[in-house]
Protein backbone atom coordinates (compact mmCIF):
# COMPACT_ATOMS: atom_id res chain seq x y z
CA UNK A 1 -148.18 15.46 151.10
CA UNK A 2 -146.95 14.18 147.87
CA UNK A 3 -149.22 13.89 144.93
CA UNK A 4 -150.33 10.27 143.97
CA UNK A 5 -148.66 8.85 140.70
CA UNK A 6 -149.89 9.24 137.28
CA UNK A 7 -151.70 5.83 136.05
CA UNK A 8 -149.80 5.76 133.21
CA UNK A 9 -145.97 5.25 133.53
CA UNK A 10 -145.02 6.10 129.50
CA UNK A 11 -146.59 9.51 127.89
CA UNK A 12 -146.81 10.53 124.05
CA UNK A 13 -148.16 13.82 123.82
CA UNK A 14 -148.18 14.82 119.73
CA UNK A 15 -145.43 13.17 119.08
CA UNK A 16 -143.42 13.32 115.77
CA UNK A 17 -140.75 11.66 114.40
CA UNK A 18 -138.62 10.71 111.53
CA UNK A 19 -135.00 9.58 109.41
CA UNK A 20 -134.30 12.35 107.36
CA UNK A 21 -137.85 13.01 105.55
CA UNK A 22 -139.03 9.69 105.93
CA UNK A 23 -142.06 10.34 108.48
CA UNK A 24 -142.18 7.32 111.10
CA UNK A 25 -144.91 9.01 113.74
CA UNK A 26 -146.62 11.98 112.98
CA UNK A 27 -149.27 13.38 115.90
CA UNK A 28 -149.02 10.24 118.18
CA UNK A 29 -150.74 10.43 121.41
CA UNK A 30 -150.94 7.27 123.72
CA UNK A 31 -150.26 6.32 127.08
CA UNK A 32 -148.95 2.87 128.90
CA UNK A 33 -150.68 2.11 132.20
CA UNK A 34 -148.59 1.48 134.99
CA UNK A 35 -148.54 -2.53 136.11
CA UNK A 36 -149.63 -3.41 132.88
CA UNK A 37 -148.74 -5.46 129.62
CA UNK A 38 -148.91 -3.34 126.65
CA UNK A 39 -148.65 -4.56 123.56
CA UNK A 40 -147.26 -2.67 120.28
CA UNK A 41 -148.32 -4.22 117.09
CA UNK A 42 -148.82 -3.14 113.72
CA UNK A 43 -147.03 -4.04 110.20
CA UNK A 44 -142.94 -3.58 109.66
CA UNK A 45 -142.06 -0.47 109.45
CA UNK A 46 -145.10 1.22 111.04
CA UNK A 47 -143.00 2.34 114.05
CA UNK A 48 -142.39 0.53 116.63
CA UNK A 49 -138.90 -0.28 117.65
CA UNK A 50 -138.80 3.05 117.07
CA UNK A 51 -141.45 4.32 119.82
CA UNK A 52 -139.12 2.12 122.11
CA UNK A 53 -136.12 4.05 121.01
CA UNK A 54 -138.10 7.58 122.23
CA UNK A 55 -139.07 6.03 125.73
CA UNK A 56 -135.44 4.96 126.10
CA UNK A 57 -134.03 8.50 124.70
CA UNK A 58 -131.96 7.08 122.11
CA UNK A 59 -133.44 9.50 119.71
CA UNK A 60 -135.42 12.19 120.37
CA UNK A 61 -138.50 13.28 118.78
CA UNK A 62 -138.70 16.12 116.43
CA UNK A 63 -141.94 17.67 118.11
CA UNK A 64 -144.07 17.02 121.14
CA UNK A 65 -143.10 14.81 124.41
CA UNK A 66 -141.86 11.45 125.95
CA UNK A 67 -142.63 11.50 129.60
CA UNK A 68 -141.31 8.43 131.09
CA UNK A 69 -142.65 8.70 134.95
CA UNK A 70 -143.33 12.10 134.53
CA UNK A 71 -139.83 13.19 133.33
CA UNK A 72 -139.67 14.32 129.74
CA UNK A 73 -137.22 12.31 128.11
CA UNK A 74 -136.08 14.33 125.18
CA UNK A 75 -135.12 17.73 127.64
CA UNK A 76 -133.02 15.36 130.06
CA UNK A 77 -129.02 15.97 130.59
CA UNK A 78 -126.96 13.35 130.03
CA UNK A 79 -126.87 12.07 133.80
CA UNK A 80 -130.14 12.24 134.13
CA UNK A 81 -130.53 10.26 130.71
CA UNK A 82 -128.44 7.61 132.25
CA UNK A 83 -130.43 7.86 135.29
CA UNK A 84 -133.44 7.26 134.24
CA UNK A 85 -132.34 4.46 131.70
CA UNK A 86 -131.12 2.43 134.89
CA UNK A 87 -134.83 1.84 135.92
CA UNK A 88 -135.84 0.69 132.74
CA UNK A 89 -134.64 -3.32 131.56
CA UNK A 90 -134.84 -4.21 127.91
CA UNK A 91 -134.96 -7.65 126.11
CA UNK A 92 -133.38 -6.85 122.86
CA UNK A 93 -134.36 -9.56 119.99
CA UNK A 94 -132.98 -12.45 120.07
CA UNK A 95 -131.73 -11.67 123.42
CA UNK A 96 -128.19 -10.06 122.86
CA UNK A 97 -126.45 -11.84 125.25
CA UNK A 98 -122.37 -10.81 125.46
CA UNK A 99 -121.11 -14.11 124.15
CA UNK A 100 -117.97 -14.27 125.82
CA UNK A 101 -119.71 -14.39 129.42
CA UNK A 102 -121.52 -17.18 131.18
CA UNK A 103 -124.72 -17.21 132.01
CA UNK A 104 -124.23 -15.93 135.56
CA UNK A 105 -121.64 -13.29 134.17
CA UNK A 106 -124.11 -11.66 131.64
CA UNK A 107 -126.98 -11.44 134.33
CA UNK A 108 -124.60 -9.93 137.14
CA UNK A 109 -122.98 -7.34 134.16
CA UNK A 110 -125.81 -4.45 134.56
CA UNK A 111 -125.28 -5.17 138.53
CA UNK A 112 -121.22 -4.71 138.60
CA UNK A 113 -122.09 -1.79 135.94
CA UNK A 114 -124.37 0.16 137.50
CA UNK A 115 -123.99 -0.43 141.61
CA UNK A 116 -121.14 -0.77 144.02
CA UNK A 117 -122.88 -4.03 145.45
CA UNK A 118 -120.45 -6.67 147.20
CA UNK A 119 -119.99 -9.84 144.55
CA UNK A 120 -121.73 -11.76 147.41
CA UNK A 121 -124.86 -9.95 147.00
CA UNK A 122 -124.37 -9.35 143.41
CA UNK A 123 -124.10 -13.54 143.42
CA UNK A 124 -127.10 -13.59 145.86
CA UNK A 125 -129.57 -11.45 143.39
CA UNK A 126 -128.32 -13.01 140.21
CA UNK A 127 -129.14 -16.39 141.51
CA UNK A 128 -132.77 -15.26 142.77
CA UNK A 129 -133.33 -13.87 138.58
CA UNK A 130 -132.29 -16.92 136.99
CA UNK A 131 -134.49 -18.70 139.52
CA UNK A 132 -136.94 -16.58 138.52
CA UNK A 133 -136.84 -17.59 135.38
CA UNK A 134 -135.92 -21.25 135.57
CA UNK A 135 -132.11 -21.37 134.53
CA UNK A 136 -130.78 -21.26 138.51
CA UNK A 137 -129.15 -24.51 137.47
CA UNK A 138 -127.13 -23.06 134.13
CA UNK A 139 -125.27 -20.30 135.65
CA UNK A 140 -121.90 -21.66 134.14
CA UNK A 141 -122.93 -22.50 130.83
CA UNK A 142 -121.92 -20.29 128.05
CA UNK A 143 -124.01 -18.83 125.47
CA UNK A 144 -123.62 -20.86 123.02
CA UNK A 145 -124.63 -24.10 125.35
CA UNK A 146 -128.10 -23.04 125.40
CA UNK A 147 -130.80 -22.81 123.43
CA UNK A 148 -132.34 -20.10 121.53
CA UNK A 149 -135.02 -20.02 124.25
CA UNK A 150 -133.02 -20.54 127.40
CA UNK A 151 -130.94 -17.22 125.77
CA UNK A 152 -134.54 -15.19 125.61
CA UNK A 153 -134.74 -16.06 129.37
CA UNK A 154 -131.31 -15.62 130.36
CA UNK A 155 -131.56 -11.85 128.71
CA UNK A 156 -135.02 -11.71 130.69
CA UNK A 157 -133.05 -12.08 133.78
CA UNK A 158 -130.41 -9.50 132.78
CA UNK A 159 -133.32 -7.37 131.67
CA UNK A 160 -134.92 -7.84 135.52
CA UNK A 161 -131.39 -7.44 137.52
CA UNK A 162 -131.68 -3.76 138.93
CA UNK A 163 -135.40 -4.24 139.89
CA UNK A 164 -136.74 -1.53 136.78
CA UNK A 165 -139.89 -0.09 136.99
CA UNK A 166 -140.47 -0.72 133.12
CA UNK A 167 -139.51 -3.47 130.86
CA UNK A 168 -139.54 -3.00 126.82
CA UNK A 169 -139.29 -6.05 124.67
CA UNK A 170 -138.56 -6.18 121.72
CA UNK A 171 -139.75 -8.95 119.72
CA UNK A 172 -139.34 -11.12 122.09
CA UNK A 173 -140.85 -14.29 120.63
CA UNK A 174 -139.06 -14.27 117.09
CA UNK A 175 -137.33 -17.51 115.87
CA UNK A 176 -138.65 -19.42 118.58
CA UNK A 177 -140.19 -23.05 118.96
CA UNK A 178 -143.97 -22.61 120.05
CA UNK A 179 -142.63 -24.32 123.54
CA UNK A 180 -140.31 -21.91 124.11
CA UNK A 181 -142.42 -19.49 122.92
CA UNK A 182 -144.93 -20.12 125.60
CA UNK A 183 -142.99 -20.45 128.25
CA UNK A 184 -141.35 -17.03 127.03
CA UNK A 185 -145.38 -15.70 127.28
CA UNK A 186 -145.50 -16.37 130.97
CA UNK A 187 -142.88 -15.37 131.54
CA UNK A 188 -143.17 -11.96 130.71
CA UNK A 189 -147.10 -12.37 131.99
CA UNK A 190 -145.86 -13.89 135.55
CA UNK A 191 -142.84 -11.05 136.69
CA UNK A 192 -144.98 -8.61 135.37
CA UNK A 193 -147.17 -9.37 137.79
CA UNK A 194 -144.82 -10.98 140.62
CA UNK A 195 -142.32 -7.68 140.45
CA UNK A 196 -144.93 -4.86 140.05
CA UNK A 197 -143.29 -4.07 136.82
CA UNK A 198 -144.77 -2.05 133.58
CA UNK A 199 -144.03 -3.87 130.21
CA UNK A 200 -144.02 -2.67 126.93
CA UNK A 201 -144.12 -5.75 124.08
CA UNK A 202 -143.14 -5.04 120.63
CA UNK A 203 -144.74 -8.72 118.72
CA UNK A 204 -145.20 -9.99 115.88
CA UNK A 205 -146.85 -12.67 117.32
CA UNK A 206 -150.95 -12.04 117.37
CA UNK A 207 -152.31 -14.68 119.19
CA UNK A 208 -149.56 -15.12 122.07
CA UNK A 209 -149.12 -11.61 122.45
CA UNK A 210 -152.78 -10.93 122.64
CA UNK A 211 -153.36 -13.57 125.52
CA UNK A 212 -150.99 -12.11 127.81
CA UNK A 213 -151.23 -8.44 127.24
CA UNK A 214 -154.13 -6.20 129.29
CA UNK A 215 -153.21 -3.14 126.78
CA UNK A 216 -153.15 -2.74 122.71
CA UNK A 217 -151.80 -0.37 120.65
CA UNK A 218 -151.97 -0.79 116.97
CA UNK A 219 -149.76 1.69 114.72
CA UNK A 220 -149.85 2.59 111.19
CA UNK A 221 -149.72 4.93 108.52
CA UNK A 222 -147.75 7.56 111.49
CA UNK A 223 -150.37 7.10 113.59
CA UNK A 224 -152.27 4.69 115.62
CA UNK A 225 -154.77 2.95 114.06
CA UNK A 226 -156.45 1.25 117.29
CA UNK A 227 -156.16 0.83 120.86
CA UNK A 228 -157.52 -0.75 123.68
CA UNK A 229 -158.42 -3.92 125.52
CA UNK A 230 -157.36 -7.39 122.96
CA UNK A 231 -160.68 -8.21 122.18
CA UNK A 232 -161.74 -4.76 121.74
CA UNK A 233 -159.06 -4.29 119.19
CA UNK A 234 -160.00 -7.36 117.86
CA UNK A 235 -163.31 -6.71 116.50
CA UNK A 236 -162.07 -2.91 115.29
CA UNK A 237 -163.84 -2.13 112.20
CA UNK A 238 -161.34 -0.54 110.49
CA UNK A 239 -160.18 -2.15 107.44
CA UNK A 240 -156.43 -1.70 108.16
CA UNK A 241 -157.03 -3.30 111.75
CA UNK A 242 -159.36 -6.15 109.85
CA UNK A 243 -156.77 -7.21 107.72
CA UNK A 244 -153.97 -7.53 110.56
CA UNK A 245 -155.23 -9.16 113.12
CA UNK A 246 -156.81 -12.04 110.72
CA UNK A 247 -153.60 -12.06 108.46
CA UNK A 248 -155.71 -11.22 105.41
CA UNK A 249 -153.48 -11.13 102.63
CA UNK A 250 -155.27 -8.45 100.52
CA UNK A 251 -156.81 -5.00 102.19
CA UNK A 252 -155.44 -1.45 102.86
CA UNK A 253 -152.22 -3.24 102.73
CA UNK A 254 -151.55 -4.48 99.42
CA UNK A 255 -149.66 -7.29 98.29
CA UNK A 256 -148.64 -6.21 94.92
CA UNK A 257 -146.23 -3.06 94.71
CA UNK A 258 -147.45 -0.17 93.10
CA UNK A 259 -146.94 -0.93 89.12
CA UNK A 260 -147.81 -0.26 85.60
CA UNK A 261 -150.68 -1.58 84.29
CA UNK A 262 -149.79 -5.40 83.35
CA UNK A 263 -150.53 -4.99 80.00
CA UNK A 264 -147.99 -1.82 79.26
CA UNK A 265 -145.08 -4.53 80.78
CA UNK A 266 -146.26 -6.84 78.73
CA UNK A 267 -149.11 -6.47 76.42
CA UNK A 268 -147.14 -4.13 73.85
CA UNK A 269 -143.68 -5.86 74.17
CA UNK A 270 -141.80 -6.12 70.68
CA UNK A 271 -138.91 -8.02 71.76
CA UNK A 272 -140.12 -11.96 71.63
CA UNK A 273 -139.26 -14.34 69.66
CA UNK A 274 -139.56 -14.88 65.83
């Protein structure tokens, strides 16, 4: 009898990572429950495309382990890489979408790419995804016909084509209209929930991303600085955690740059006027 899945899809065990010896996670330990939304927050920089680029093995961390479904990301061959990759979709920012292909052409590319499916099929399934995410009707428009938001959903259909177990966005709602950026909300909330997926959602976006996700992970200074349910995290104590989820201005992030007292800029200057 085959053991029952983990609960959590993604694993960091003691991870650490960084560009040449600029630290980006040092020690970080999390996991991202299967069926859920999780959302990454935290201020830029702080790492989180970054924790996206680990799960999808584009980079591999320095110490400690990725499991992705149990499979340990940064010890996988090539094949296997690519393997694994196929059940994962991803919404890059501002959706990505190959601008030379219609609609219908840039949600059937990961199907001709990856699978040896008839084009009847392939015509079949890419019809049912842009249903599914109300563009059925746009299939021959081009991508620069539609809007900034119908492109989001369009690359959400792409992103959903080959039925992934996990879906990592990233930034999804940037540069969009708060319409849009609803819609974009459910979206993400509804075939998470329709398809049995896992999501991952990288946001700058408190309030939106905080009503659809069930998970929150906060990162910061390497580390995390607070996890859990959205209203948990939203009445953290900590001072860094304060000051970003009510958009203080002033707090363990500072808005002035590290200077020189004012007056030794100023105070002592001998160069003014006569």
């Amino acid at each position: 009898m085959d053991p029952a899945p983990s609960t959590s899809l993604v694993e960091f065990h003691d991870v650490v990572f960084g560009y040449g010896d600029r630290a980006i996670l040092d020690g970080v330990s999390f996991s991202v429950p299967r069926g859920k939304v999780t959302a990454l927050m935290g201020a830029s920089g702080g790492g989180k495309t970054t924790v996206l680029r680990l799960i999808g093995g584009q980079v591999r961390a320095r110490r400690g382990q990725v499991r992705v479904n149990g499979e340990d990301m940064g010890k996988l061959a090539p094949a296997a890489l690519y393997a694994a990759r196929r059940r994962m979709g991803m919404l890059f920012q501002f959706g990505a979408l190959f601008t030379d292909m219609s609609v219908f052409d840039n949600v059937a590319f990961p199907l001709r790419e990856h699978t040896g499916l008839p084009e009847g099929l392939i015509r079949d399934i890419v019809l049912m995804k842009l249903d599914a995410v109300g563009l059925r009707g746009a299939r021959e428009l081009m991508p620069s016909e539609v809007s900034g938001g119908m492109a989001r959903r369009v690359a959400l259909a792409r992103a959903i084509a080959l039925d992934p177990d996990l879906v990592l966005y990233d930034e999804p709602f940037a540069g969009l209209d708060p319409i849009s950026l609803g819609t974009a909300a459910r979206l993400i909330r509804q075939l998470n929930d329709t398809l049995g997926l896992t999501s991952v959602v990288v946001s700058h976006d408190l309030e939106e991303t905080f009503r659809i996700a069930d998970h929150v992970i906060i990162l910061a200074n390497g580390g995390i600085a607070a996890q859990g349910k959205p209203e948990e995290v939203r009445v953290s104590t900590d001072p860094l955690v304060h000051q970003f989820v009510n958009a203080l201005p002033e707090g363990p992030v500072h808005f002035h740059y590290p200077a020189v007292g004012i007056e030794a800029d100023f105070g002592n200057s001998q160069g003014g006027r006569e």
